[in-house]
PDB file of N, CA and C in Angstrom:
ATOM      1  N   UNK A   1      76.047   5.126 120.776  1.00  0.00           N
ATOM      2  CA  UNK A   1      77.166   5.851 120.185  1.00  0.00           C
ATOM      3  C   UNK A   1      78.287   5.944 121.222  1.00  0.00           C
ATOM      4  N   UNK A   2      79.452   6.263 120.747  1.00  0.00           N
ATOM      5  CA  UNK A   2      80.836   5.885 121.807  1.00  0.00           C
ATOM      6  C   UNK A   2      81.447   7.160 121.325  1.00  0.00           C
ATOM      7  N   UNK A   3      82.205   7.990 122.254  1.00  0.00           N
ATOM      8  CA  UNK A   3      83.194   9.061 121.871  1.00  0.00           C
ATOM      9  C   UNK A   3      84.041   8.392 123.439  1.00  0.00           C
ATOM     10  N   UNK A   4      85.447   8.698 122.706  1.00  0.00           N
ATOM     11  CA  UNK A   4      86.671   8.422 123.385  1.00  0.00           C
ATOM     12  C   UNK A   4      87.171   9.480 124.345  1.00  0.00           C
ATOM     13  N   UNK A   5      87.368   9.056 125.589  1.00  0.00           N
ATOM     14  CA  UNK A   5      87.799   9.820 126.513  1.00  0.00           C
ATOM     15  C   UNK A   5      89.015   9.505 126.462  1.00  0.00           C
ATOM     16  N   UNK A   6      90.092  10.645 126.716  1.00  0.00           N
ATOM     17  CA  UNK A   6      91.573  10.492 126.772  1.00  0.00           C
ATOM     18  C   UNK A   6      91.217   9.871 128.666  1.00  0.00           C
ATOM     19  N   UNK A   7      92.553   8.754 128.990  1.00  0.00           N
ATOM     20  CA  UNK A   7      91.806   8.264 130.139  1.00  0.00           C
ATOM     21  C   UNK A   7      92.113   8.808 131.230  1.00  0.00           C
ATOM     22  N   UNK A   8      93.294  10.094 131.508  1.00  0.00           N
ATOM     23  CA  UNK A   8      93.598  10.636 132.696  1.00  0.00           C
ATOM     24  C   UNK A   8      92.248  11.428 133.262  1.00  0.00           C
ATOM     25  N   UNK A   9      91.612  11.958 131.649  1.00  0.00           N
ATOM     26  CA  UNK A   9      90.331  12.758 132.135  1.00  0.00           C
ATOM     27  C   UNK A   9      89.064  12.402 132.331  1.00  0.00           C
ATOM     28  N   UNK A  10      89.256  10.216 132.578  1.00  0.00           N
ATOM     29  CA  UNK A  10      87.713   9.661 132.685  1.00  0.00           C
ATOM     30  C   UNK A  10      87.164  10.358 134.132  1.00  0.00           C
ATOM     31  N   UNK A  11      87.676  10.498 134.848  1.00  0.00           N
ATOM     32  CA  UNK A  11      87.508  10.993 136.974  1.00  0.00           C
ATOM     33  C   UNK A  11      87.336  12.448 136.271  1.00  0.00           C
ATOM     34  N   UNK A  12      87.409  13.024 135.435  1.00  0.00           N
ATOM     35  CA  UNK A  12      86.304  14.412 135.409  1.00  0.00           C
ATOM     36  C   UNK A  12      84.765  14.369 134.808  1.00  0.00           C
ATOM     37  N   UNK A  13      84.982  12.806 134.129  1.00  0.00           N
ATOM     38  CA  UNK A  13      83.110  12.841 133.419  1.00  0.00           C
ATOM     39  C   UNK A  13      82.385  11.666 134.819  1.00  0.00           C
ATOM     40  N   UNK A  14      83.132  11.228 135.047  1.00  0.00           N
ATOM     41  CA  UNK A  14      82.582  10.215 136.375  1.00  0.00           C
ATOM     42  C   UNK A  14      82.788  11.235 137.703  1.00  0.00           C
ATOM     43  N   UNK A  15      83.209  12.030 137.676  1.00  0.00           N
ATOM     44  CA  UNK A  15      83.221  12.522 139.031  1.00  0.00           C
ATOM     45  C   UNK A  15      82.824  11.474 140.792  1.00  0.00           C
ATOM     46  N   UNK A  16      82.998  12.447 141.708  1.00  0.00           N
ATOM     47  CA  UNK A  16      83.003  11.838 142.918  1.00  0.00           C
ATOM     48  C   UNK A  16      81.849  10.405 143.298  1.00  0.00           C
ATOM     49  N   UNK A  17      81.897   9.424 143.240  1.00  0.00           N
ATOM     50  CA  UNK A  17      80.790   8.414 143.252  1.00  0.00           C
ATOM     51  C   UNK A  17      79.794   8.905 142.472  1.00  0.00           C
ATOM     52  N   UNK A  18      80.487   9.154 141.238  1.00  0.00           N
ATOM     53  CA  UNK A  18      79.336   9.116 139.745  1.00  0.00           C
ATOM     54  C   UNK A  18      78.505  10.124 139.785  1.00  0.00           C
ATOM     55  N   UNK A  19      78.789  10.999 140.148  1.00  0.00           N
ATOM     56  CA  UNK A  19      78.108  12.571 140.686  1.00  0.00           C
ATOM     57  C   UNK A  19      78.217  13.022 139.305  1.00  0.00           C
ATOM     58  N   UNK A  20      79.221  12.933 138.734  1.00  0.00           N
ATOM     59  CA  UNK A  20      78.889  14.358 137.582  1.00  0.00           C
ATOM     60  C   UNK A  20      78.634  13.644 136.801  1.00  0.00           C
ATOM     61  N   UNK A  21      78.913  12.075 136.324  1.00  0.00           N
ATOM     62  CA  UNK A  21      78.100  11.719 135.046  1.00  0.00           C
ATOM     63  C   UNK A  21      76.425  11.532 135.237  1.00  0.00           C
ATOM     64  N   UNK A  22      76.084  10.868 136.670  1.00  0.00           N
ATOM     65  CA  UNK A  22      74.800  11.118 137.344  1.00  0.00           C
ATOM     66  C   UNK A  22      73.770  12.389 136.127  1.00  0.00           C
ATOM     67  N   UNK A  23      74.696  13.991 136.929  1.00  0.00           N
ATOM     68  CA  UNK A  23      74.278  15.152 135.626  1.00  0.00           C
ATOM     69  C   UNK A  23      73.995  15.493 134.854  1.00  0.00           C
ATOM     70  N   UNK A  24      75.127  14.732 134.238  1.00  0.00           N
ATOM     71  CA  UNK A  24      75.262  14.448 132.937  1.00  0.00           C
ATOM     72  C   UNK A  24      73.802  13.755 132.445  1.00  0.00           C
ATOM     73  N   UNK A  25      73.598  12.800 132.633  1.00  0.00           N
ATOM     74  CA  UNK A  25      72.682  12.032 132.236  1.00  0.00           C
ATOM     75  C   UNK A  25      71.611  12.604 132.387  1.00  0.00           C
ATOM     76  N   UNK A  26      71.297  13.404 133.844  1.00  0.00           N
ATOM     77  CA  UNK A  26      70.251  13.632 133.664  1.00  0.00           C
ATOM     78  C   UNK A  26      69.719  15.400 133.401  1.00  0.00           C
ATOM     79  N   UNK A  27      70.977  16.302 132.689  1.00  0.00           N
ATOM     80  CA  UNK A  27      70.818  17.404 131.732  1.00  0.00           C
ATOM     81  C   UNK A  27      70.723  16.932 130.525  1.00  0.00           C
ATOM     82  N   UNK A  28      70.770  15.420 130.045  1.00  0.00           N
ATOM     83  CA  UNK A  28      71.109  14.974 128.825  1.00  0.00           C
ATOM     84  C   UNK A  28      69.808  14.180 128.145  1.00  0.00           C
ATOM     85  N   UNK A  29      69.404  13.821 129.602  1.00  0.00           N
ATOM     86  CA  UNK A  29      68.194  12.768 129.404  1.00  0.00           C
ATOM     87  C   UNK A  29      68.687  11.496 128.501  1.00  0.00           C
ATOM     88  N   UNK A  30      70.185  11.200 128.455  1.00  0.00           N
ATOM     89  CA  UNK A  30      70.393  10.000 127.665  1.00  0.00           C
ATOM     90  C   UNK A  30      71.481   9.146 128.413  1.00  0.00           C
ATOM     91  N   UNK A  31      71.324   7.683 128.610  1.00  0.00           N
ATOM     92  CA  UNK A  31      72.334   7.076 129.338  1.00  0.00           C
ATOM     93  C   UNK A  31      73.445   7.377 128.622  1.00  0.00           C
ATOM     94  N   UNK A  32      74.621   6.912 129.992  1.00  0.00           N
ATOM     95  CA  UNK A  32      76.136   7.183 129.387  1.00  0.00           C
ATOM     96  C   UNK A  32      77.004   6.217 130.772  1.00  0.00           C
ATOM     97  N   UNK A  33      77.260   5.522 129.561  1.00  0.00           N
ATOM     98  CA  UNK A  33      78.768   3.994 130.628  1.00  0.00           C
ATOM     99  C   UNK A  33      79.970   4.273 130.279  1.00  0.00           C
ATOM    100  N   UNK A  34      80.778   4.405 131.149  1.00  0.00           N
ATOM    101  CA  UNK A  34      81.972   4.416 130.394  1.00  0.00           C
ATOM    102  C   UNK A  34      82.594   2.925 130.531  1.00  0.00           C
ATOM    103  N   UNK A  35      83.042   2.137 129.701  1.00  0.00           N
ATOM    104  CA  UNK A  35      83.256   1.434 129.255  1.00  0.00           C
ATOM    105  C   UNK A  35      84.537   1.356 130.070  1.00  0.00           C
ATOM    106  N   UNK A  36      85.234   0.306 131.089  1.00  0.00           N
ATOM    107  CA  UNK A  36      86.495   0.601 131.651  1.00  0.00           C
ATOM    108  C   UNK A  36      87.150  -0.788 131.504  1.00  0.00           C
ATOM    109  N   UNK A  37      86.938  -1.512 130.784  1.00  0.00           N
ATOM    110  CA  UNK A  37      87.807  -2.765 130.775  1.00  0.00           C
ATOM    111  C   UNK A  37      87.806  -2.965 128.851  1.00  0.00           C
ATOM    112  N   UNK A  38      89.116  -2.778 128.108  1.00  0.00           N
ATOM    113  CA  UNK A  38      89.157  -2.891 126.940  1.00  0.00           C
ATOM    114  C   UNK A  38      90.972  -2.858 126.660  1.00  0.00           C
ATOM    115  N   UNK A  39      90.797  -2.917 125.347  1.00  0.00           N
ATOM    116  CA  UNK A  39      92.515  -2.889 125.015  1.00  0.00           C
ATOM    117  C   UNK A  39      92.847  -1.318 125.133  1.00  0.00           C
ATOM    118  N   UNK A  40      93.880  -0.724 125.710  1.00  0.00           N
ATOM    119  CA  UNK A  40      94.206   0.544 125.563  1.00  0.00           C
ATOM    120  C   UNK A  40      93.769   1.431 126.597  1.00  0.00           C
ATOM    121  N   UNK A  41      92.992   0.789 127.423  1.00  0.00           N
ATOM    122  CA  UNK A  41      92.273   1.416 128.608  1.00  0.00           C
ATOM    123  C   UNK A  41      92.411   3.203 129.115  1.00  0.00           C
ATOM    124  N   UNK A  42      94.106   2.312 129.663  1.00  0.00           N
ATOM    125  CA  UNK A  42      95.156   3.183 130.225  1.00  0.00           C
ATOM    126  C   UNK A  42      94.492   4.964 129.753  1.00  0.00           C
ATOM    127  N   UNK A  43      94.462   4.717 128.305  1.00  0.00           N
ATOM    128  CA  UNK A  43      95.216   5.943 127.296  1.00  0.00           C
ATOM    129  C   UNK A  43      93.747   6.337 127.211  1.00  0.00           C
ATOM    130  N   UNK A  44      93.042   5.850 126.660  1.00  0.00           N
ATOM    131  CA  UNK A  44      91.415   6.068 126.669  1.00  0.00           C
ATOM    132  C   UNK A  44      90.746   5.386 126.953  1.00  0.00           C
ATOM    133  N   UNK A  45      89.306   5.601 127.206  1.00  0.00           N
ATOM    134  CA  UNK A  45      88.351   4.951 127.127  1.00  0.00           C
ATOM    135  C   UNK A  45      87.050   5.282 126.385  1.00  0.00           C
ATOM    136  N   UNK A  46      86.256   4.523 126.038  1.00  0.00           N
ATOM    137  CA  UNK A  46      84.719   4.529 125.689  1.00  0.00           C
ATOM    138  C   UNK A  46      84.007   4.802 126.455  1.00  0.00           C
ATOM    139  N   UNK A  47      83.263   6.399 125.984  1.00  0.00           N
ATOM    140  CA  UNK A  47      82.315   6.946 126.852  1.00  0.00           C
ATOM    141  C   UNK A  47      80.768   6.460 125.449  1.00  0.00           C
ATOM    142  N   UNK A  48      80.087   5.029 126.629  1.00  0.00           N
ATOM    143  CA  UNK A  48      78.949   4.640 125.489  1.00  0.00           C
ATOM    144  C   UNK A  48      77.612   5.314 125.915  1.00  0.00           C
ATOM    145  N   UNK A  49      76.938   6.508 124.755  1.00  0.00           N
ATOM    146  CA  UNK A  49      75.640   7.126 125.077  1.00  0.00           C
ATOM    147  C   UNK A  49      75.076   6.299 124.197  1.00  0.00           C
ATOM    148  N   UNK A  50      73.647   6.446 125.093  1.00  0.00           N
ATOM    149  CA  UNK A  50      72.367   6.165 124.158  1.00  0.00           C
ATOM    150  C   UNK A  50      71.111   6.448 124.706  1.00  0.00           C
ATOM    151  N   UNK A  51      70.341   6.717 123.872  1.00  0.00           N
ATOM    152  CA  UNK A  51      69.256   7.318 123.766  1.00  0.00           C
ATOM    153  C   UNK A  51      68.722   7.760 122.581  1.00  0.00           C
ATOM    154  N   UNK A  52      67.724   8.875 123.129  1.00  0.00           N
ATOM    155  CA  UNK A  52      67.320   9.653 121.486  1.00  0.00           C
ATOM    156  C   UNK A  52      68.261   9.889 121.182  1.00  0.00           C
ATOM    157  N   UNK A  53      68.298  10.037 119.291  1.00  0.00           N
ATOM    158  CA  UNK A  53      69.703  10.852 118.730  1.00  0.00           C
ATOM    159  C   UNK A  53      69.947  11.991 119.229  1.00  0.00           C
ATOM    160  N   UNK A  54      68.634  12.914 119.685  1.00  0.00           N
ATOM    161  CA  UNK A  54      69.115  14.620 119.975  1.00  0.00           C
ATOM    162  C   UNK A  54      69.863  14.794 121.379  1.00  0.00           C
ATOM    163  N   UNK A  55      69.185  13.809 122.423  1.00  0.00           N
ATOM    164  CA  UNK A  55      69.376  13.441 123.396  1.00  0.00           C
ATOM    165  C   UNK A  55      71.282  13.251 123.420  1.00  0.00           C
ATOM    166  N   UNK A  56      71.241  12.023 122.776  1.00  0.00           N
ATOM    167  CA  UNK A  56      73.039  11.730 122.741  1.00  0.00           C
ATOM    168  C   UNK A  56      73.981  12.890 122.030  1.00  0.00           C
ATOM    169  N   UNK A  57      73.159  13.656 121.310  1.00  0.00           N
ATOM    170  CA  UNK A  57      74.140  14.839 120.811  1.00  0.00           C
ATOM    171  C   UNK A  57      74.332  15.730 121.646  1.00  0.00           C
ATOM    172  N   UNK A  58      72.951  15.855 122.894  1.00  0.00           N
ATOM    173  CA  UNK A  58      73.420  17.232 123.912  1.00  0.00           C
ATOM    174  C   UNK A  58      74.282  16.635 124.849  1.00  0.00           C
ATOM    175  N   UNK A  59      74.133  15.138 124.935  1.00  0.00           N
ATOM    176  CA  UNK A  59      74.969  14.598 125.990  1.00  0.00           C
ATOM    177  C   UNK A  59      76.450  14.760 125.313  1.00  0.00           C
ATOM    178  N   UNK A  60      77.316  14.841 124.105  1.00  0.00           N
ATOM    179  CA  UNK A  60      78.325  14.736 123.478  1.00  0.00           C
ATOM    180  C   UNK A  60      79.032  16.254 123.575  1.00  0.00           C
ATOM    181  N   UNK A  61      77.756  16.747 123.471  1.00  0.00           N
ATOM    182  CA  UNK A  61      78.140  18.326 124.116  1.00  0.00           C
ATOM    183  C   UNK A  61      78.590  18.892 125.172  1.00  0.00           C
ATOM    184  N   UNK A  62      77.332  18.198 126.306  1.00  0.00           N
ATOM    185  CA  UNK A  62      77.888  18.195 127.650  1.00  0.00           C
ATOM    186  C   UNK A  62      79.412  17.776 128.009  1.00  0.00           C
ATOM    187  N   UNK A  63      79.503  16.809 127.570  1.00  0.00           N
ATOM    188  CA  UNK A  63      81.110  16.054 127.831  1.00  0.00           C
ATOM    189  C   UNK A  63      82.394  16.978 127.481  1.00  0.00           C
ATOM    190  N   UNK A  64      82.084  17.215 125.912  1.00  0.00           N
ATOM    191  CA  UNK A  64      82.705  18.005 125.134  1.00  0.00           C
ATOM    192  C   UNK A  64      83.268  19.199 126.025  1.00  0.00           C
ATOM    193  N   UNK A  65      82.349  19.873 126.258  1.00  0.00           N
ATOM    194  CA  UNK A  65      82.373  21.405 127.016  1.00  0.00           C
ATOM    195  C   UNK A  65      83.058  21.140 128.795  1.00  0.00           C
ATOM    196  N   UNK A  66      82.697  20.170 128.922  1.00  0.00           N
ATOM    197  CA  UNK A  66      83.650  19.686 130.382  1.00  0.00           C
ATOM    198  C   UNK A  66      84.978  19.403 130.392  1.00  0.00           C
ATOM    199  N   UNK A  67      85.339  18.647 129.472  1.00  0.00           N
ATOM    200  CA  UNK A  67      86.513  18.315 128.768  1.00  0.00           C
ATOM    201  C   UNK A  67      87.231  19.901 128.550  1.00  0.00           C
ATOM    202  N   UNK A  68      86.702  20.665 127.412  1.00  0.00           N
ATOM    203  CA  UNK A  68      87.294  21.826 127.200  1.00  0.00           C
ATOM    204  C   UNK A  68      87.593  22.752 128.686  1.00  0.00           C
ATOM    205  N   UNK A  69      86.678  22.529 128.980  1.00  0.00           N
ATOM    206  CA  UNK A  69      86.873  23.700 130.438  1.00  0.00           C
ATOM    207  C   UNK A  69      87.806  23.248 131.110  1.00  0.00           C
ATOM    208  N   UNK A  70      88.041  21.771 131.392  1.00  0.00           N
ATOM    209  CA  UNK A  70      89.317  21.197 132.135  1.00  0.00           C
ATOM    210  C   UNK A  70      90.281  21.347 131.391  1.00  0.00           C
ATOM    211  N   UNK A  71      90.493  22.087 130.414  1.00  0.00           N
ATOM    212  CA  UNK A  71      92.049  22.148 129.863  1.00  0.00           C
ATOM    213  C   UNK A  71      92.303  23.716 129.996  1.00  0.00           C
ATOM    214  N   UNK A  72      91.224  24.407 130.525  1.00  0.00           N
ATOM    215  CA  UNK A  72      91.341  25.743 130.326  1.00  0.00           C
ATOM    216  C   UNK A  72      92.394  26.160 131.734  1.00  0.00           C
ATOM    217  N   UNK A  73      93.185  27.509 131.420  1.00  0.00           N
ATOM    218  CA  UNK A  73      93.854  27.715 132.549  1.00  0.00           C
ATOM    219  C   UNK A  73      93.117  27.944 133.483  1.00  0.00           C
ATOM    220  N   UNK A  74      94.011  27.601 134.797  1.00  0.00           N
ATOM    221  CA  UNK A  74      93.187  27.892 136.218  1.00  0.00           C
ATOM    222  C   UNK A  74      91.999  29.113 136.150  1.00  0.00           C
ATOM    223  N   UNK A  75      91.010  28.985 136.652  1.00  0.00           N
ATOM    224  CA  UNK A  75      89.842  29.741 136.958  1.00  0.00           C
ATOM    225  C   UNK A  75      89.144  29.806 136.074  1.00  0.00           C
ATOM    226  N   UNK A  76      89.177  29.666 134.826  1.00  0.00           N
ATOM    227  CA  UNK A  76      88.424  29.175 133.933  1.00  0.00           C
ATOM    228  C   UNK A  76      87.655  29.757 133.092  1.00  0.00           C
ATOM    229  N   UNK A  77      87.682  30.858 133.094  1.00  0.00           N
ATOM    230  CA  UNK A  77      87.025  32.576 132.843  1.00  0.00           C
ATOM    231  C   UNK A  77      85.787  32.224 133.766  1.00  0.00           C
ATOM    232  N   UNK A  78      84.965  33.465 133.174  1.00  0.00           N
ATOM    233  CA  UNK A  78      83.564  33.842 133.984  1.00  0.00           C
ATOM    234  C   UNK A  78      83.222  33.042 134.305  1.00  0.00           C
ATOM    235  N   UNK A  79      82.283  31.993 133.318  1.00  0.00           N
ATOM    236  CA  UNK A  79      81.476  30.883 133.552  1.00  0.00           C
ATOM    237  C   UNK A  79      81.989  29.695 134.045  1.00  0.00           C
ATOM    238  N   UNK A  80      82.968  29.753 134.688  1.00  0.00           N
ATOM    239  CA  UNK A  80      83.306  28.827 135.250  1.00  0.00           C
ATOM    240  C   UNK A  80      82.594  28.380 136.656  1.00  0.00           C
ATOM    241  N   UNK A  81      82.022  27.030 136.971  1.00  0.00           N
ATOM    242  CA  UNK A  81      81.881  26.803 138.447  1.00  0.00           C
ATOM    243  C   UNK A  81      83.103  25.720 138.986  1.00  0.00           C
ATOM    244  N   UNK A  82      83.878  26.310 138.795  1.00  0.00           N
ATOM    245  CA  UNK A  82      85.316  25.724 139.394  1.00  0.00           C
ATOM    246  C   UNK A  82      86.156  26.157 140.122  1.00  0.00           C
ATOM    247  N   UNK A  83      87.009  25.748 140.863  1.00  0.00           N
ATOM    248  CA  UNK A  83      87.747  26.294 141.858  1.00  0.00           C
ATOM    249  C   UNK A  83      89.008  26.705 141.270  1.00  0.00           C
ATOM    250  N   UNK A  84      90.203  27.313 141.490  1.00  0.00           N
ATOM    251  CA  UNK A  84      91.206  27.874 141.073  1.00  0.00           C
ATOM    252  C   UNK A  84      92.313  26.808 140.434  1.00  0.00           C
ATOM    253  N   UNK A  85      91.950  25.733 140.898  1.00  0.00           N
ATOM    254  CA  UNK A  85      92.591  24.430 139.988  1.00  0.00           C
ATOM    255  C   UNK A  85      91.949  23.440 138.825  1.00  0.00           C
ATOM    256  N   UNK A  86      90.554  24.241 138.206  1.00  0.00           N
ATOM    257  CA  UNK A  86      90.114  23.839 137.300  1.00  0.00           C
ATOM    258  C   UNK A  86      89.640  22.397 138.253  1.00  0.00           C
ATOM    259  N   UNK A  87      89.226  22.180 139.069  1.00  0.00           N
ATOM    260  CA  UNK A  87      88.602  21.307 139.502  1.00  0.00           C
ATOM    261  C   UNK A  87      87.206  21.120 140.176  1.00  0.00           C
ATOM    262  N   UNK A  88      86.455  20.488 140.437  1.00  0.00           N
ATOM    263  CA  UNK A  88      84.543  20.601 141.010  1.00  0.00           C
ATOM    264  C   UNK A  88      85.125  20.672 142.705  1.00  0.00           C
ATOM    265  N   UNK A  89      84.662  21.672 143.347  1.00  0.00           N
ATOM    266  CA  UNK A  89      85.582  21.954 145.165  1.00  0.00           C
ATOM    267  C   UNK A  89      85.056  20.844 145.168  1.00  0.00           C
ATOM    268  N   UNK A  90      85.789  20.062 146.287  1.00  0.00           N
ATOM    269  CA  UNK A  90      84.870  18.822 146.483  1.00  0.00           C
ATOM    270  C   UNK A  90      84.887  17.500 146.270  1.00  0.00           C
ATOM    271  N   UNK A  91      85.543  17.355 144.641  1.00  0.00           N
ATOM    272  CA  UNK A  91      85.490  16.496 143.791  1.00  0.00           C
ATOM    273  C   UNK A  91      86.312  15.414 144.556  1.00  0.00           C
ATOM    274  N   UNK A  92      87.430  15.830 145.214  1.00  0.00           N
ATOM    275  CA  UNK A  92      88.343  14.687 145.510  1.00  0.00           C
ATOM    276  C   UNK A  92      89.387  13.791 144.918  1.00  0.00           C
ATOM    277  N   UNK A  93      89.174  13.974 143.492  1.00  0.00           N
ATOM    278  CA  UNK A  93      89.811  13.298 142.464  1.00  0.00           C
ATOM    279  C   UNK A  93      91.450  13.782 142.289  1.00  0.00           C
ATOM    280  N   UNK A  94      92.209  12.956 142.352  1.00  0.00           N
ATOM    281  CA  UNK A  94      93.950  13.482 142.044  1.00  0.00           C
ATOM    282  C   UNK A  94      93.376  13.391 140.234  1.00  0.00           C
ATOM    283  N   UNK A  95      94.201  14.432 139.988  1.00  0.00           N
ATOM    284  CA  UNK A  95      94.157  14.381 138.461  1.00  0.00           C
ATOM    285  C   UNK A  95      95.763  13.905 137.714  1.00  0.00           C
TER     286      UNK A  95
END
């Protein structure tokens, strides 16, 4: 299964040398490629899971909820484990 990443925000599901999709995968228990050579790249990309179906739905979740939290204003409320720029300390990534 494929859900589309807008592509400025692929370096928040790939994180630092594949650290947070690494996570991902394995809170998800289901692989996940992102797909980086296609028409349209730029703008999005193909984030491809697979696995069990339940498996790829918690992984769609996971993403989902990362995605949302990176649009949230700085600090992110409570549950946030982010630093004051909505970013992983650490991460390294220019956004």
């Amino acid at each position: 299964e494929e859900i589309m990443l807008p592509g400025p925000k692929v370096g928040l599901i790939i994180g630092k040398n594949g650290k947070t999709i690494k996570q991902l995968q394995e809170q998800s228990g289901a692989k996940m490629v992102v797909i980086q050579d296609g028409p349209n790249t730029e703008y999005e990309k193909p984030l491809r899971i697979s696995g069990d179906p339940a498996k790829v739905e918690h992984a769609k979740q996971l993403v989902h909820e990362l995605l949302a939290d990176k649009d949230m204003q700085p600090g992110g409320g409570p549950r946030s484990q982010y630093d004051d720029y909505g970013s992983d300390p650490g991460n390294g990534l220019a956004t």
